[in-house]
C-alpha atoms as a PDB file:
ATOM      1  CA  UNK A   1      -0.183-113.067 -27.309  1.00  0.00           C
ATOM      2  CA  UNK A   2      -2.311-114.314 -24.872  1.00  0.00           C
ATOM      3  CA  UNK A   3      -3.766-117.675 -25.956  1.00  0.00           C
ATOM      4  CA  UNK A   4      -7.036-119.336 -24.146  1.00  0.00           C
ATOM      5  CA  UNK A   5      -9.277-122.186 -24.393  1.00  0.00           C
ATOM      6  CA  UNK A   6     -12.774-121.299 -23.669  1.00  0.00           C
ATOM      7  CA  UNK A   7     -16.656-122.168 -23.331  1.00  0.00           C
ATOM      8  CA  UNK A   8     -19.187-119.882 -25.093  1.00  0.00           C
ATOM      9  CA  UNK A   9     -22.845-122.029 -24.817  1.00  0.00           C
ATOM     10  CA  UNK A  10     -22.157-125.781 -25.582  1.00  0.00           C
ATOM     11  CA  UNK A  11     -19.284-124.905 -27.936  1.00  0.00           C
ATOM     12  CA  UNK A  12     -15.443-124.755 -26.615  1.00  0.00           C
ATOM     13  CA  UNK A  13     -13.205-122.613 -28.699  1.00  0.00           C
ATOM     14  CA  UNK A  14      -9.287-121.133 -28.095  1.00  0.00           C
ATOM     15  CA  UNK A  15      -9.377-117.638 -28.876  1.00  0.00           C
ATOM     16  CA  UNK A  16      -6.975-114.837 -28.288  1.00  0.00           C
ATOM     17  CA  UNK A  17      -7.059-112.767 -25.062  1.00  0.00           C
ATOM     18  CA  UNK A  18      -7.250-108.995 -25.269  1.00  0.00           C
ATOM     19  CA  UNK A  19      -7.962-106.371 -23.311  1.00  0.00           C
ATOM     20  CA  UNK A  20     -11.493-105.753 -24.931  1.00  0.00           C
ATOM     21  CA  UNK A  21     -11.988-109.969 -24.842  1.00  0.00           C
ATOM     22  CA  UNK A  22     -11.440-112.548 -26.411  1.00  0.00           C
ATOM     23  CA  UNK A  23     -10.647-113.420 -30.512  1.00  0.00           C
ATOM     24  CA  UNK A  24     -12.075-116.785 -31.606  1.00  0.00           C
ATOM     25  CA  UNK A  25      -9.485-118.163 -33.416  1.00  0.00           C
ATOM     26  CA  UNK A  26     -11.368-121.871 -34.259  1.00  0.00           C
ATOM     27  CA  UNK A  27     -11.227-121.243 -37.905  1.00  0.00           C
ATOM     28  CA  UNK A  28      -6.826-121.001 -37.714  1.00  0.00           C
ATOM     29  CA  UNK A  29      -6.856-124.077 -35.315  1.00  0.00           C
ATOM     30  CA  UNK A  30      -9.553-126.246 -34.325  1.00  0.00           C
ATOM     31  CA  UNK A  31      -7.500-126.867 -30.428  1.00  0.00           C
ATOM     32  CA  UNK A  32      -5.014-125.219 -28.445  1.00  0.00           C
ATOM     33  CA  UNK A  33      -2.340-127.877 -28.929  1.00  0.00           C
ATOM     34  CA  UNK A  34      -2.688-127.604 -32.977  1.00  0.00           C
ATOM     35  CA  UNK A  35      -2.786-123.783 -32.897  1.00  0.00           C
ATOM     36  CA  UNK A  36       0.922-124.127 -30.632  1.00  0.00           C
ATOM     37  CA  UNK A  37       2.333-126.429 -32.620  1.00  0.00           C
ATOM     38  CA  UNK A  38       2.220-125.038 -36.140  1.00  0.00           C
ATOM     39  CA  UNK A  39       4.453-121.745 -36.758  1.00  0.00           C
ATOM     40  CA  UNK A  40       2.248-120.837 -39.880  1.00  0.00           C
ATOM     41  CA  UNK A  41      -1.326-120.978 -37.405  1.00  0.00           C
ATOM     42  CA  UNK A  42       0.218-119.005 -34.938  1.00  0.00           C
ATOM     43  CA  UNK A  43       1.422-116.396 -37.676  1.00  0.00           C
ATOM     44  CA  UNK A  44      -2.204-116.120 -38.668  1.00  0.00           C
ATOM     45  CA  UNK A  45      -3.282-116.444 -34.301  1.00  0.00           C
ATOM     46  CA  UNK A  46      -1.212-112.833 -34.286  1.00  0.00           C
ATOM     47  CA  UNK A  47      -2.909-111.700 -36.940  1.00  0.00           C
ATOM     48  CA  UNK A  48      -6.210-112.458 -36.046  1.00  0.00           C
ATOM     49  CA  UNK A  49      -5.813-111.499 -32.156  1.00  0.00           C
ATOM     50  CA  UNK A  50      -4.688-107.725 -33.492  1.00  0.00           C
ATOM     51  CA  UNK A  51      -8.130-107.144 -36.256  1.00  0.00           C
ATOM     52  CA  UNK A  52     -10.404-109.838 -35.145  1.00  0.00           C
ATOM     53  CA  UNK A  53     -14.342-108.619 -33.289  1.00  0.00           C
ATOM     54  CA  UNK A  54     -13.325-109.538 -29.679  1.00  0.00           C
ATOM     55  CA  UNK A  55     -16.185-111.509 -27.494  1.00  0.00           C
ATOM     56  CA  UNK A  56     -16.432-110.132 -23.883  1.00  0.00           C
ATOM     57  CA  UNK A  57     -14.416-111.975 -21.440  1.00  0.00           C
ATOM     58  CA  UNK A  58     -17.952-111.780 -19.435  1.00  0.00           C
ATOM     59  CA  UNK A  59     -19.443-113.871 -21.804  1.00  0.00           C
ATOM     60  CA  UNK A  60     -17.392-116.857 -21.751  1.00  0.00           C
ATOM     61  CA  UNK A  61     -15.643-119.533 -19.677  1.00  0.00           C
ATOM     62  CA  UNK A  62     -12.365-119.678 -19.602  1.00  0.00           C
ATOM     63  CA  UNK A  63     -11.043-123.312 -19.040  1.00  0.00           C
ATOM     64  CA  UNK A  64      -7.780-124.732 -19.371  1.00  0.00           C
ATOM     65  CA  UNK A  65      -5.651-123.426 -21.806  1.00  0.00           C
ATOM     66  CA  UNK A  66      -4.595-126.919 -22.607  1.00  0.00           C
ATOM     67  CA  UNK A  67      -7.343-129.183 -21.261  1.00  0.00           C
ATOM     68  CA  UNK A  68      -6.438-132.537 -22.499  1.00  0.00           C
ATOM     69  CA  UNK A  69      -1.899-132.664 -21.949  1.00  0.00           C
ATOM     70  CA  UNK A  70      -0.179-135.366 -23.257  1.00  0.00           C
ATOM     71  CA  UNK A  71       2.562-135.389 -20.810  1.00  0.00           C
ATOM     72  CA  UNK A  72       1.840-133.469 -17.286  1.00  0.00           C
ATOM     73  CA  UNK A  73       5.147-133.196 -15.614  1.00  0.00           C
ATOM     74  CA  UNK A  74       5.727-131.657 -12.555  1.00  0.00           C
ATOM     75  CA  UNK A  75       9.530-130.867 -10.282  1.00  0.00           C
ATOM     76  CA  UNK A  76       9.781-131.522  -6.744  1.00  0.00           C
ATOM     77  CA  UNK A  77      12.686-129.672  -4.433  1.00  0.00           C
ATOM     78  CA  UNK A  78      13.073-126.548  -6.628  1.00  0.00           C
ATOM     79  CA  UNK A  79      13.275-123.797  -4.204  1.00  0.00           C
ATOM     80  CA  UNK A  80      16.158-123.260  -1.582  1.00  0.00           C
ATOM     81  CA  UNK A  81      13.578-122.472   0.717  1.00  0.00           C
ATOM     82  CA  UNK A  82      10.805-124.795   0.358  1.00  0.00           C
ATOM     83  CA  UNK A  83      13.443-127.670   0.349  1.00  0.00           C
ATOM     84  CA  UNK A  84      14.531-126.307   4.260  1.00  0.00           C
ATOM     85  CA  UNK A  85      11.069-125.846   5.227  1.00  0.00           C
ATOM     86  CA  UNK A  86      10.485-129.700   3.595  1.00  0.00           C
ATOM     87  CA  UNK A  87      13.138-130.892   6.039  1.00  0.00           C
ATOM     88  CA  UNK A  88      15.367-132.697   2.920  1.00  0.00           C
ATOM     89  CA  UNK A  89      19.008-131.842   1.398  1.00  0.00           C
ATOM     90  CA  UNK A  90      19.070-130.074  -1.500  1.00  0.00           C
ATOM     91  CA  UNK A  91      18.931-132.360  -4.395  1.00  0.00           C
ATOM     92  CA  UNK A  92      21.597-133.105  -6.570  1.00  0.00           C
ATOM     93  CA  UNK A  93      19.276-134.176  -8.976  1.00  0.00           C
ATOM     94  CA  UNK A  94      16.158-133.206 -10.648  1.00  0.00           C
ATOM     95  CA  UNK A  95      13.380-134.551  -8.950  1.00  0.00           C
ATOM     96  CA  UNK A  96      10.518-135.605 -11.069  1.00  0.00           C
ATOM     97  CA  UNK A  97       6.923-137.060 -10.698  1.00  0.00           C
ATOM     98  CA  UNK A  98       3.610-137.717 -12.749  1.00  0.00           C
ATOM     99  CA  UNK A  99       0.320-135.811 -12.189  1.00  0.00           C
ATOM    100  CA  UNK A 100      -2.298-137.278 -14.126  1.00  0.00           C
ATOM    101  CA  UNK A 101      -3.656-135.047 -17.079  1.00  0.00           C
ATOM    102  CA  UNK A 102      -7.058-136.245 -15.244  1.00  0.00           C
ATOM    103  CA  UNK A 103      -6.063-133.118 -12.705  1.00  0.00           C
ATOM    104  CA  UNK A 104      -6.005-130.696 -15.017  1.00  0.00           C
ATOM    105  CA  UNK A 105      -8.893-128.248 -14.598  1.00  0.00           C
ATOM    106  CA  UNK A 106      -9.462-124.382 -15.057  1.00  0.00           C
ATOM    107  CA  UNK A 107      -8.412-121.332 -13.958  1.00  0.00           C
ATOM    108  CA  UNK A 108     -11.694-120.661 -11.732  1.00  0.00           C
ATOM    109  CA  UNK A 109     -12.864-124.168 -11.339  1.00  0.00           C
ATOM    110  CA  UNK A 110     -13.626-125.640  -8.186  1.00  0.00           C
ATOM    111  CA  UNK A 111     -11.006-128.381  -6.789  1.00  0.00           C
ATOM    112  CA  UNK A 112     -12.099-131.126  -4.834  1.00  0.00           C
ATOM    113  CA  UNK A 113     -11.668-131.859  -1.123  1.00  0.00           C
ATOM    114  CA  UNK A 114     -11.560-135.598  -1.277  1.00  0.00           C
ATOM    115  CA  UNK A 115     -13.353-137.638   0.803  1.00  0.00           C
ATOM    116  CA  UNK A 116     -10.601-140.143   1.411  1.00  0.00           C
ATOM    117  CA  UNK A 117      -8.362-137.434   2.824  1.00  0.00           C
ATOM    118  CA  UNK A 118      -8.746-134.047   5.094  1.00  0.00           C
ATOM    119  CA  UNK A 119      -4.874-132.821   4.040  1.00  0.00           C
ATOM    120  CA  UNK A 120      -5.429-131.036   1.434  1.00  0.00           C
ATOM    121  CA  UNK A 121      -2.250-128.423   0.372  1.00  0.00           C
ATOM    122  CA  UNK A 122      -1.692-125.782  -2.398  1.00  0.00           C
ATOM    123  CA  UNK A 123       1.681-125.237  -4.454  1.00  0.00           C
ATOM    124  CA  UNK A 124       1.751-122.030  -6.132  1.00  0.00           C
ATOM    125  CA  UNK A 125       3.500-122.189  -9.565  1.00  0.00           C
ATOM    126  CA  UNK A 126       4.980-121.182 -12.667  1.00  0.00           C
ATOM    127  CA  UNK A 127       4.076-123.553 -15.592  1.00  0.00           C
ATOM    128  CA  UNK A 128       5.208-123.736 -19.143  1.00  0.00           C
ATOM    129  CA  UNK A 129       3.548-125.615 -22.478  1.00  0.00           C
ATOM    130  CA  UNK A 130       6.140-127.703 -25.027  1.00  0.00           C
ATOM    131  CA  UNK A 131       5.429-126.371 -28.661  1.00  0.00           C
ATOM    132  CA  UNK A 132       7.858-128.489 -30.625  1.00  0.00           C
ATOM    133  CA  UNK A 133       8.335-132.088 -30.049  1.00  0.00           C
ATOM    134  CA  UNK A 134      11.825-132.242 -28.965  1.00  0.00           C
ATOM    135  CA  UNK A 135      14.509-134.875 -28.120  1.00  0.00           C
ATOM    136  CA  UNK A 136      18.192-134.478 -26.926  1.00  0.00           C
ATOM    137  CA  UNK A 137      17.539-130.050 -26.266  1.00  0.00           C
ATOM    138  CA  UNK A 138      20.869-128.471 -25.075  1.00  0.00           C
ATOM    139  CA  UNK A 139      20.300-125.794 -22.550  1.00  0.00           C
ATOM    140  CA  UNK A 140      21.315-123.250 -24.494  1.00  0.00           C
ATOM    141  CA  UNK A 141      18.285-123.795 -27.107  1.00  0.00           C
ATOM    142  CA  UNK A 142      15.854-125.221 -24.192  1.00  0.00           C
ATOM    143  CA  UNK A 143      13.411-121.908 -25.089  1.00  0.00           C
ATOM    144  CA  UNK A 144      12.954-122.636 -28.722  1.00  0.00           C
ATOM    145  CA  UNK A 145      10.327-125.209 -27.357  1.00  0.00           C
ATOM    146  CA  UNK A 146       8.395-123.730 -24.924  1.00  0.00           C
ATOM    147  CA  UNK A 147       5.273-122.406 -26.578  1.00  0.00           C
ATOM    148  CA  UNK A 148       4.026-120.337 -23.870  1.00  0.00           C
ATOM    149  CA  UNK A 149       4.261-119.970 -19.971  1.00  0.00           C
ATOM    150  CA  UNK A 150       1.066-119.906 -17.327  1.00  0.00           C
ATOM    151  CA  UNK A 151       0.036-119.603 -13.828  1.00  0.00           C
ATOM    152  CA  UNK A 152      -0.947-123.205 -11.887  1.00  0.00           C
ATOM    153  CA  UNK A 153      -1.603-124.736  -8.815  1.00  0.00           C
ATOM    154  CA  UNK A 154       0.003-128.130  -8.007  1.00  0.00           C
ATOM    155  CA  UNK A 155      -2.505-128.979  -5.123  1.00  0.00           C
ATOM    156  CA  UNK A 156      -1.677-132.298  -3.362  1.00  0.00           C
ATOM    157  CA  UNK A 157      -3.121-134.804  -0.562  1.00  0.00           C
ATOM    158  CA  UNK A 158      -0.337-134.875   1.763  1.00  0.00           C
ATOM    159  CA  UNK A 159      -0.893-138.129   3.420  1.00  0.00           C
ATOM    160  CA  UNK A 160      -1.120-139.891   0.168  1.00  0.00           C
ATOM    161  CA  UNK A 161       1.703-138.160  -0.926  1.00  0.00           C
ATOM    162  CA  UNK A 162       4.295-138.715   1.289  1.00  0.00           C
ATOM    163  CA  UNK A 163       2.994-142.683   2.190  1.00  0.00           C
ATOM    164  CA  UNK A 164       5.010-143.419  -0.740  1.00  0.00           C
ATOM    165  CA  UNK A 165       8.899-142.921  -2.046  1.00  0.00           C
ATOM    166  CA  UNK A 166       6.908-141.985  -5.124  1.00  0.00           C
ATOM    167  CA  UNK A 167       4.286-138.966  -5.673  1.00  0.00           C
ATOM    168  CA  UNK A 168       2.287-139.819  -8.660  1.00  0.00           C
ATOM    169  CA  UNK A 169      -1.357-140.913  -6.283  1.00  0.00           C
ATOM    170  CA  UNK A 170      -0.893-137.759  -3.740  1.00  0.00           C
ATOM    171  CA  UNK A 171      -0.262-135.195  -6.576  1.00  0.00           C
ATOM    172  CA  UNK A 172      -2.839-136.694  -9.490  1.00  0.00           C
ATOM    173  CA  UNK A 173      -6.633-136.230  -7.883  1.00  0.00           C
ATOM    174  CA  UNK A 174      -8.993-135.124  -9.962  1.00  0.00           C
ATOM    175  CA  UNK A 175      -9.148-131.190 -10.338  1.00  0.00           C
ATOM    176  CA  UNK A 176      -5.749-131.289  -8.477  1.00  0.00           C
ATOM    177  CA  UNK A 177      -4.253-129.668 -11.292  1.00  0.00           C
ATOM    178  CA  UNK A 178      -5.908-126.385 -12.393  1.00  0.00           C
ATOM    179  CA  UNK A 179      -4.103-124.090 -14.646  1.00  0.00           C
ATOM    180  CA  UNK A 180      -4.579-120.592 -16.472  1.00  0.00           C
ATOM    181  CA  UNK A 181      -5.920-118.567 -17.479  1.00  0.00           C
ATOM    182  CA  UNK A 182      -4.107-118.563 -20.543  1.00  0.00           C
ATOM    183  CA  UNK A 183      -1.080-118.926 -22.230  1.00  0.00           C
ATOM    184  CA  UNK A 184       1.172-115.875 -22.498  1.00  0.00           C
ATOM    185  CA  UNK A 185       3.853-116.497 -25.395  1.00  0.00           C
ATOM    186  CA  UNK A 186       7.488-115.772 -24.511  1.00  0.00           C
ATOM    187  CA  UNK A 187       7.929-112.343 -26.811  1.00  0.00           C
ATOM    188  CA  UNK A 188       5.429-110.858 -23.393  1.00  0.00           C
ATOM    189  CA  UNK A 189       7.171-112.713 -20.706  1.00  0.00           C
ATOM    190  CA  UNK A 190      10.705-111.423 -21.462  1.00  0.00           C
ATOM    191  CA  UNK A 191      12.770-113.337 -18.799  1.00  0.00           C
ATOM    192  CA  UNK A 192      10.534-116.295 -17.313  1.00  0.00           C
ATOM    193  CA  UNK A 193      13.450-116.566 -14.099  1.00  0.00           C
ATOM    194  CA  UNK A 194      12.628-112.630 -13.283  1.00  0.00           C
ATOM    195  CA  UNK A 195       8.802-112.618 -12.170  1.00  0.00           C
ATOM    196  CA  UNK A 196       7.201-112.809  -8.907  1.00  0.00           C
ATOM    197  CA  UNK A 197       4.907-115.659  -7.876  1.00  0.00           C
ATOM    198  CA  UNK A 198       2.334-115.518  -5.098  1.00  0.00           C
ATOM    199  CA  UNK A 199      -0.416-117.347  -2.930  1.00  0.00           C
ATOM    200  CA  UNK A 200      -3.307-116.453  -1.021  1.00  0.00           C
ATOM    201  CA  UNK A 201      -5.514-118.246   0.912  1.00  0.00           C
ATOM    202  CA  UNK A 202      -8.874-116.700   1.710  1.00  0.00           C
ATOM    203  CA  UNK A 203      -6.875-113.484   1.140  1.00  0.00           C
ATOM    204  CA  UNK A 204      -4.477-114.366   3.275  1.00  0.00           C
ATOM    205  CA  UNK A 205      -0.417-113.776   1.771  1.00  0.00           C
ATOM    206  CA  UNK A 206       0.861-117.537   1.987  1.00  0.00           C
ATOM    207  CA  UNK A 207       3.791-117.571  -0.653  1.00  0.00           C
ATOM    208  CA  UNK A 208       5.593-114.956  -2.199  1.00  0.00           C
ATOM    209  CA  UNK A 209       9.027-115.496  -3.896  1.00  0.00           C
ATOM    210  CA  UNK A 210      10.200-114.927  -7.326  1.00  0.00           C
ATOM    211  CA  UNK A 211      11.420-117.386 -10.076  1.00  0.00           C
ATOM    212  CA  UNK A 212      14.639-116.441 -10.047  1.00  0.00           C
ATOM    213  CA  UNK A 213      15.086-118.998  -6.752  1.00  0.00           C
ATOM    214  CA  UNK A 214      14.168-121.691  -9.116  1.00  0.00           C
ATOM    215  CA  UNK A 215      17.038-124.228  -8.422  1.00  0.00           C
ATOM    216  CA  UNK A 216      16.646-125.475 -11.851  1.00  0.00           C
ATOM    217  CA  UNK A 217      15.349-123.355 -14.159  1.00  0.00           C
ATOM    218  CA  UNK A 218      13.007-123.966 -16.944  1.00  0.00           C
ATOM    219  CA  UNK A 219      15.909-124.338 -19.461  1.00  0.00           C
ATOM    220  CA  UNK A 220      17.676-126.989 -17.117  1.00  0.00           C
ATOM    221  CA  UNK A 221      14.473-128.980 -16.549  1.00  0.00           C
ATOM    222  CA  UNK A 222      13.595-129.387 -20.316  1.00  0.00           C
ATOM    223  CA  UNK A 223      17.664-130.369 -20.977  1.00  0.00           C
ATOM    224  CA  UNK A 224      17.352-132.881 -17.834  1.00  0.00           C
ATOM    225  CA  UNK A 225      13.986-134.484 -19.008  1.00  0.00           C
ATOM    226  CA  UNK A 226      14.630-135.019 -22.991  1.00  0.00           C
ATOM    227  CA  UNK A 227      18.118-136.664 -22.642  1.00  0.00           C
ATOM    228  CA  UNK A 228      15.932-139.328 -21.550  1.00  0.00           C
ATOM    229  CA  UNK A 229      12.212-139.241 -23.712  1.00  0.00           C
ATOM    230  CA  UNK A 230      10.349-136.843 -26.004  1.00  0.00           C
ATOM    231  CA  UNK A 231       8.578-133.950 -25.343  1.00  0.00           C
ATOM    232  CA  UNK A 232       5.451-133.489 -27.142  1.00  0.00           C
ATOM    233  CA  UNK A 233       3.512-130.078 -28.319  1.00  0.00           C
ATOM    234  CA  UNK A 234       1.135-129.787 -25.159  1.00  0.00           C
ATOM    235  CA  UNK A 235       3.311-131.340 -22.449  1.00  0.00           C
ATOM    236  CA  UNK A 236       2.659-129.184 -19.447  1.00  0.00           C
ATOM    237  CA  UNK A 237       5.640-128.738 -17.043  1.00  0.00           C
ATOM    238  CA  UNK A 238       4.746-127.575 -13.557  1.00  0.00           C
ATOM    239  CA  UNK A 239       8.300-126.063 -12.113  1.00  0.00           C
ATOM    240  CA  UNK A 240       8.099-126.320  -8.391  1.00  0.00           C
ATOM    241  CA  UNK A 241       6.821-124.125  -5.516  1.00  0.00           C
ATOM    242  CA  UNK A 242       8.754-122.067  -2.718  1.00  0.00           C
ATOM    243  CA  UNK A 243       8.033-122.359   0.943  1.00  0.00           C
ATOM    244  CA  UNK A 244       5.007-121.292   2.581  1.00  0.00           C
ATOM    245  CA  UNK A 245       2.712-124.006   2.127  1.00  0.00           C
ATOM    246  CA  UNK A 246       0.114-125.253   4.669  1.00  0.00           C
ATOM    247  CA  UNK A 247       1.859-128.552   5.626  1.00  0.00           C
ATOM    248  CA  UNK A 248       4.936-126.716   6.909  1.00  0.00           C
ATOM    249  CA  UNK A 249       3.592-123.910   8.653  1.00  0.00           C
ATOM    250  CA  UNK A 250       3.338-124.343  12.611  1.00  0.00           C
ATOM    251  CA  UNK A 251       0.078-125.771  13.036  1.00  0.00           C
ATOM    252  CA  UNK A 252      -0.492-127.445   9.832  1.00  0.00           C
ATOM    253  CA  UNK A 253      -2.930-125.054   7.757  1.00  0.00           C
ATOM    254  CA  UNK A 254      -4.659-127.485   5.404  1.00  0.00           C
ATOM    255  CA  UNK A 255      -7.255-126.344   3.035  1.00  0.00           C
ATOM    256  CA  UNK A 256     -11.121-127.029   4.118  1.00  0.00           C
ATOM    257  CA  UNK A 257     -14.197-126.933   2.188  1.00  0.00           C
ATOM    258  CA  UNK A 258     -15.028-123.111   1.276  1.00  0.00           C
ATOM    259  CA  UNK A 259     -11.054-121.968   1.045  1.00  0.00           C
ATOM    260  CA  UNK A 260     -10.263-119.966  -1.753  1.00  0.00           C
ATOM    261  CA  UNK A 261      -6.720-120.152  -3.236  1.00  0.00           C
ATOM    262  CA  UNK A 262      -5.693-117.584  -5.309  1.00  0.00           C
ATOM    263  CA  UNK A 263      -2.292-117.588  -7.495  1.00  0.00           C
ATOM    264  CA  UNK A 264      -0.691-114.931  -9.270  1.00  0.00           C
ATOM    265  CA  UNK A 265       2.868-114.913 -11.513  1.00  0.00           C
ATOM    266  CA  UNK A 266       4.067-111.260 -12.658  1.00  0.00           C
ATOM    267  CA  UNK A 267       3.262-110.841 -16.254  1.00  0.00           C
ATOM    268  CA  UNK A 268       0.764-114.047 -16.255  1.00  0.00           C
ATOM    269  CA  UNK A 269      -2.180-113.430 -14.571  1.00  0.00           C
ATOM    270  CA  UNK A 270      -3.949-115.202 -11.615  1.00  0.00           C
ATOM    271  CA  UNK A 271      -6.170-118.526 -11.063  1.00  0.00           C
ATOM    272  CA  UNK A 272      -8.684-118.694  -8.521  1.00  0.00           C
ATOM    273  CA  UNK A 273     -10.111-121.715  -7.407  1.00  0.00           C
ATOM    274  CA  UNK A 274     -12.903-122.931  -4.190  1.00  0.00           C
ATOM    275  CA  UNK A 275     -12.212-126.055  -2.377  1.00  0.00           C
ATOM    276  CA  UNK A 276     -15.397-128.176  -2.339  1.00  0.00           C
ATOM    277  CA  UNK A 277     -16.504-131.229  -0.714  1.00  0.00           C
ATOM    278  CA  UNK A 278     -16.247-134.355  -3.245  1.00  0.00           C
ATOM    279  CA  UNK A 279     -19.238-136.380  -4.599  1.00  0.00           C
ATOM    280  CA  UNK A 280     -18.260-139.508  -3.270  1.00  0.00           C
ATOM    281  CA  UNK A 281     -20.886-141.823  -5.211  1.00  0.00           C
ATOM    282  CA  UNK A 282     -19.595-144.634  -7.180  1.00  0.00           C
ATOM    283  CA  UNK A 283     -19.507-143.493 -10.967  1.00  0.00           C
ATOM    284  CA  UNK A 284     -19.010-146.959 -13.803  1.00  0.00           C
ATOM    285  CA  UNK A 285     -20.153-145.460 -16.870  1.00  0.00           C
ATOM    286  CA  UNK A 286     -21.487-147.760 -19.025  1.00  0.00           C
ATOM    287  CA  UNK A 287     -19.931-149.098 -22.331  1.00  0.00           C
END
């Protein structure tokens, strides 16, 4: 299945993707972390997405298939190659860092260019959502978790990354996160460390590798992180980019207002998003 959240008017849905549209499944699940975390909803999700009236993917929005994550987790150093180009040693640990669920955003939403900052970098990746909470997973039963695996784009401020020894401010800016632009569930993804992952920018072939160079694969990473806490239905785990990012290439290529970065995983889909200038006016909402 291919699972998505998305707008239709004022009302946001998930619904089942298909090649005729999209199933509104809000009556099985009233969210996308709810509909992933119960075995019985997605029994009836399959159901539904196979004799339910399809709406035309035309007519909608899609957003983020899980818009509001508990836990956003991302891996640093997890390609051979992007760890050379990086100038660092190969780590013998995992390397871990925070990105704020605040950068979450869609799979065609526009990401922000901030104002405080003109280096501005894209990280194509392979993502996965947690469907069971877990604690203490042994490799070997790492994929009875993961709920369902997606395209993302772990964009980051370079300057504000690396001013730090830790990556949580550079990597969490708003809309720094957009992912999509759905879920596909494992049964259609077969082997997640088999499928090719590419970037363009402005059409332009940045990164292409395949997740089979993942240093630590997505079994690995869930075994490292829950020997030490919990991972919840809707944790997103970003799983780390190969080389060919902008900060490394020879000059610098940062992203500028009116770049379009495209990212595409075999067997996933794409996400598309335009880098726009941020509205730098003070916002205090009110109580």
């Amino acid at each position: 299945m291919k699972l998505a959240t998305f707008t239709q008017g004022n009302s946001t849905r998930i619904g089942a993707v298909r090649d005729d549209g999209i199933v509104d499944l809000s009556a099985i699940a009233p969210d996308m972390v709810t509909l992933l975390s119960s075995s019985a909803a997605m029994e009836k999700a399959r159901v539904a997405a196979e004799k339910g009236t399809a709406i035309p993917l035309s007519g909608v929005t899609l957003e983020a298939p899980v818009p509001f994550p508990g836990k956003v987790l991302a891996i640093g150093l997890n390609y051979r190659d992007h760890v050379e180009e990086s100038g660092q040693p190969l780590p013998e640990h995992q390397v871990w860092f925070n990105k704020q669920h605040n950068c979450i955003t869609g799979p065609y939403a526009d990401v922000v260019l901030p104002s405080v900052s003109a280096l501005l970098d894209y990280e194509a990746e392979m993502c996965f959502v947690i469907g069971k909470r877990c604690k203490h997973v042994p490799k070997e039963r790492a994929h009875e978790v993961i709920a369902g695996y997606f395209v993302g784009n772990d964009v980051r401020v370079r300057d504000w990354q690396l001013r730090t020894n830790t990556w949580q401010m550079g990597k969490s800016f708003d809309t720094h996160g957009p992912i999509g632009p759905w879920i596909v569930t494992p049964d259609e993804v077969g082997d997640p460390h088999a499928l090719d992952i590419k970037c363009w920018v402005n059409g332009e072939l940045r990164q292409n590798s395949n997740t089979k160079h993942l240093i630590f694969d997505c079994y690995d990473q869930i075994a490292h992180l829950t020997q030490a806490f919990t991972l919840d239905p809707g944790d997103v785990i970003f799983t780390g980019t190969s080389s060919g990012v902008g900060g490394a290439m020879k000059p610098m290529q940062f992203l500028k207002e009116g770049d379009v970065v495209r990212v595409e995983v075999e067997k996933l889909g794409a996400i598309e998003n335009r880098i726009v200038p941020e509205k730098a006016d003070t916002v205090i909402e009110a109580a």
